[in-house]
N, C-alpha and C. Protein backbone atom coordinates (compact mmCIF):
# COMPACT_ATOMS: atom_id res chain seq x y z
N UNK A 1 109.15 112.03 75.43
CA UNK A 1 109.65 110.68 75.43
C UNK A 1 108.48 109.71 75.61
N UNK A 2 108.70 108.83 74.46
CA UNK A 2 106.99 107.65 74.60
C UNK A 2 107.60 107.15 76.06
N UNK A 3 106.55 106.36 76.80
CA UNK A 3 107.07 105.56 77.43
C UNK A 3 106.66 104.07 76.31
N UNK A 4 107.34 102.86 76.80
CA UNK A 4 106.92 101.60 76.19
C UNK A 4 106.58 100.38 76.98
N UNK A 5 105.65 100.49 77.41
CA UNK A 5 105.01 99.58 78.39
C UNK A 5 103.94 98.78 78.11
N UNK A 6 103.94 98.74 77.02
CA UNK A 6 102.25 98.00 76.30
C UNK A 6 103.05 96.59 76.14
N UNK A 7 104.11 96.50 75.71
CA UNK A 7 104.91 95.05 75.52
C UNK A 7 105.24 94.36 76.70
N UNK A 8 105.27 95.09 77.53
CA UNK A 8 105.08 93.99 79.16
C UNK A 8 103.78 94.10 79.49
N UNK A 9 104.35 93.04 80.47
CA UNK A 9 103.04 92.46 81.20
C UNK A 9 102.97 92.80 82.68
N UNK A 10 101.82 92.82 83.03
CA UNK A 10 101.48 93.23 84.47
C UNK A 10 102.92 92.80 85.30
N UNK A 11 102.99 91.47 85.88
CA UNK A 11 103.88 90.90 86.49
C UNK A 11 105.25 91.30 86.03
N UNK A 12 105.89 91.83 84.58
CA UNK A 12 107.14 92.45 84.57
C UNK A 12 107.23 93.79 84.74
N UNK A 13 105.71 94.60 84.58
CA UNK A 13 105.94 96.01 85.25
C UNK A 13 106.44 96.22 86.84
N UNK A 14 105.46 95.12 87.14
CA UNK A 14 105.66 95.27 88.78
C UNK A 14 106.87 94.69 89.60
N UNK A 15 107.82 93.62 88.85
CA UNK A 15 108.80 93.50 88.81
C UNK A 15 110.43 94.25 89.01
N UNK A 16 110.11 95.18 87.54
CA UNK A 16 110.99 96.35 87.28
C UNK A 16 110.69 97.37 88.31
N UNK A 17 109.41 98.00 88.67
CA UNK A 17 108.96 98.88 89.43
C UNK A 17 109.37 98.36 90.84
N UNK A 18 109.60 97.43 91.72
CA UNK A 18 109.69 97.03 92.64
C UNK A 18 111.90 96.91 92.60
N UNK A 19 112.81 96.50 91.29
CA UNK A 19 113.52 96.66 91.23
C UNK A 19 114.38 98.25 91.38
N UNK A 20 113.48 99.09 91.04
CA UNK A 20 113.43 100.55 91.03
C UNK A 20 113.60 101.21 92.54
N UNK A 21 112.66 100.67 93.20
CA UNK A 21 112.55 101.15 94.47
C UNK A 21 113.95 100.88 95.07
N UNK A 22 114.25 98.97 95.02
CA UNK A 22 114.98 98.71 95.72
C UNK A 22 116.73 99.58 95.15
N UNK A 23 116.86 99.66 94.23
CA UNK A 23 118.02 100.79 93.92
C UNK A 23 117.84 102.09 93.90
N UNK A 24 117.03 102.48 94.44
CA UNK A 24 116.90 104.05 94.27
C UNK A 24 115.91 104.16 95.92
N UNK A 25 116.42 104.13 97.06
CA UNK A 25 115.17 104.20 98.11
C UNK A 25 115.43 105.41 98.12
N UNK A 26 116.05 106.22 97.88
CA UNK A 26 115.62 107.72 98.35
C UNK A 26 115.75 108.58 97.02
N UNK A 27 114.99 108.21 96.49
CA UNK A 27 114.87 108.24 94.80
C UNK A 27 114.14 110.08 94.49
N UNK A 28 113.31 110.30 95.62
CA UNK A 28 112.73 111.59 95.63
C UNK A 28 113.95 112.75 95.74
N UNK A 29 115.06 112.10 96.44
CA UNK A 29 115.73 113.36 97.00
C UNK A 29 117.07 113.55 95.94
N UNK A 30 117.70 111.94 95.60
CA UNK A 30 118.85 112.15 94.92
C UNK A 30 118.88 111.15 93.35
N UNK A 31 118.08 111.15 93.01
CA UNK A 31 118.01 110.60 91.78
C UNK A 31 117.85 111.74 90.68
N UNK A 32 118.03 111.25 89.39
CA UNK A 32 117.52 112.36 88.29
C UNK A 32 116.27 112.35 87.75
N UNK A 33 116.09 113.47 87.41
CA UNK A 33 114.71 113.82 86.76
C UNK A 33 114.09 112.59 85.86
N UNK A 34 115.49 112.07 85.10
CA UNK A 34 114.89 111.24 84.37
C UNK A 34 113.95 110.03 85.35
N UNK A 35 114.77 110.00 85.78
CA UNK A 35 115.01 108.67 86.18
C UNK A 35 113.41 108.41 87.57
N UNK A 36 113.56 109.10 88.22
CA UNK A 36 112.24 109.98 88.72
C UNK A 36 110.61 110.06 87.92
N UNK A 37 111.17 110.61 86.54
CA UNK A 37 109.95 110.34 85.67
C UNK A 37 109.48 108.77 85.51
N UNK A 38 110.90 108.53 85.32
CA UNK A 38 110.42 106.56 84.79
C UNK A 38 109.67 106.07 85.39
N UNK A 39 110.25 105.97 86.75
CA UNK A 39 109.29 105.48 88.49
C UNK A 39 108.14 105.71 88.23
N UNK A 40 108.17 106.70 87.92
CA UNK A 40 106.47 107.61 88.58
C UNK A 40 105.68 106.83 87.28
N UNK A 41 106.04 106.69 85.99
CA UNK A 41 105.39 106.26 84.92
C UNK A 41 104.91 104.72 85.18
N UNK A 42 106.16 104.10 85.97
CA UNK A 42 105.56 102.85 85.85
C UNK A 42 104.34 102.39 87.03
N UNK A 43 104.50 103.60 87.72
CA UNK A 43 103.65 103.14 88.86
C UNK A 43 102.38 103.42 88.37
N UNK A 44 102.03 104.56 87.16
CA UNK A 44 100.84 105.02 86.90
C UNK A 44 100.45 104.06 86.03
N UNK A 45 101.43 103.86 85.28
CA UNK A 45 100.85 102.14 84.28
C UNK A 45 100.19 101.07 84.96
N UNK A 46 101.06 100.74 86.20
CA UNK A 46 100.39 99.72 87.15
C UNK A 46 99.13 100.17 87.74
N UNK A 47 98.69 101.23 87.96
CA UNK A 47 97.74 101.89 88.78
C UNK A 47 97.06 101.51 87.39
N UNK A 48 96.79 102.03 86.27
CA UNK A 48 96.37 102.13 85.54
C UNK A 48 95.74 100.52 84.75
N UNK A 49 96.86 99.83 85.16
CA UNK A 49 95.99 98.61 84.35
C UNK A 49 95.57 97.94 85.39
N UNK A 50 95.92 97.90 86.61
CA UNK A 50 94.99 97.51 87.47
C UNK A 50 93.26 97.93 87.63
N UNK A 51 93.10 99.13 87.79
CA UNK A 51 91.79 99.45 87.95
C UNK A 51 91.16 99.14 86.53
N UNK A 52 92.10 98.88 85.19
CA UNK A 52 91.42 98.40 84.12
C UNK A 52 90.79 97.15 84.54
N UNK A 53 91.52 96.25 85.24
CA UNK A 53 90.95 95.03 85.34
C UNK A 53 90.06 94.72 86.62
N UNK A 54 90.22 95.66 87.31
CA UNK A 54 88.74 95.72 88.84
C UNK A 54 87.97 96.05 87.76
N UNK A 55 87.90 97.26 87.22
CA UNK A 55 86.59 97.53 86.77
C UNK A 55 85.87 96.56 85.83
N UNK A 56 86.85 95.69 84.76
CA UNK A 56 86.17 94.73 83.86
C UNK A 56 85.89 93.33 85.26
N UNK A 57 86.24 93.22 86.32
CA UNK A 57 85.88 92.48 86.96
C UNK A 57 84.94 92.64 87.46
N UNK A 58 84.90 93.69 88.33
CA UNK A 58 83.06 94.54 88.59
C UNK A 58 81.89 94.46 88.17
N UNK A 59 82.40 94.46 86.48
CA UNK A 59 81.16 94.61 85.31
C UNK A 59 80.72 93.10 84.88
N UNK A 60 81.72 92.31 85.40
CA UNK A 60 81.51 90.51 85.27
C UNK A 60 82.08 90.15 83.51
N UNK A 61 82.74 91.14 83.22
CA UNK A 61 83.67 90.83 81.80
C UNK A 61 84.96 89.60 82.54
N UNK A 62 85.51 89.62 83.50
CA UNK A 62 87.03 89.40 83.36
C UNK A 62 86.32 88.49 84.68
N UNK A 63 86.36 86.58 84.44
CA UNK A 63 86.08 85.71 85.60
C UNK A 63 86.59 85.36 86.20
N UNK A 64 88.00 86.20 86.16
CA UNK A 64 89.53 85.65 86.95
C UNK A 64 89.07 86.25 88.74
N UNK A 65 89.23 85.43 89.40
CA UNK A 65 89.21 86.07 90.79
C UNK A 65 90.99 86.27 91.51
N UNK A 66 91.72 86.50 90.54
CA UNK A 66 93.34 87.19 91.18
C UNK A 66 93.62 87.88 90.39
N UNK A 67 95.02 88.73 90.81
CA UNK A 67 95.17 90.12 90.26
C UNK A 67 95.94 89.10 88.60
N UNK A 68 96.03 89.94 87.56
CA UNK A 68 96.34 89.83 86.78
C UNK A 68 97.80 89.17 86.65
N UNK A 69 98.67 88.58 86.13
CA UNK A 69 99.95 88.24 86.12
C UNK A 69 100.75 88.70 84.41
């Protein structure tokens, strides 16, 4: 299953991902596989485009001094 996360944006990943938590808090124990996968995907997307943008900030590419929106 693709995931499709390239069409949002930082601020609606973290959005949905934060909506996730709040309906599912014990999401490890009684949720479904699927649903389990999704979580975990969006958190790695967020993980993922975050350190994209420390690191282009690091390197002095990206002159924004806040997290991405």
């Amino acid at each position: 299953m693709k995931r499709n996360f390239d069409r949002k944006t930082y601020a609606e990943l973290r959005d949905l991902y934060s909506h996730y938590q709040q309906i599912f808090p014990d999401v490890k124990n009684r949720a479904k596989p699927l649903i389990r996968w999704y979580i975990k995907s969006l958190a790695t997307e967020i993980d993922r485009r975050w350190r994209a943008y420390a690191l282009l900030k690091r390197t002095g590419v990206a002159k924004v001094a806040r997290r991405p929106c």
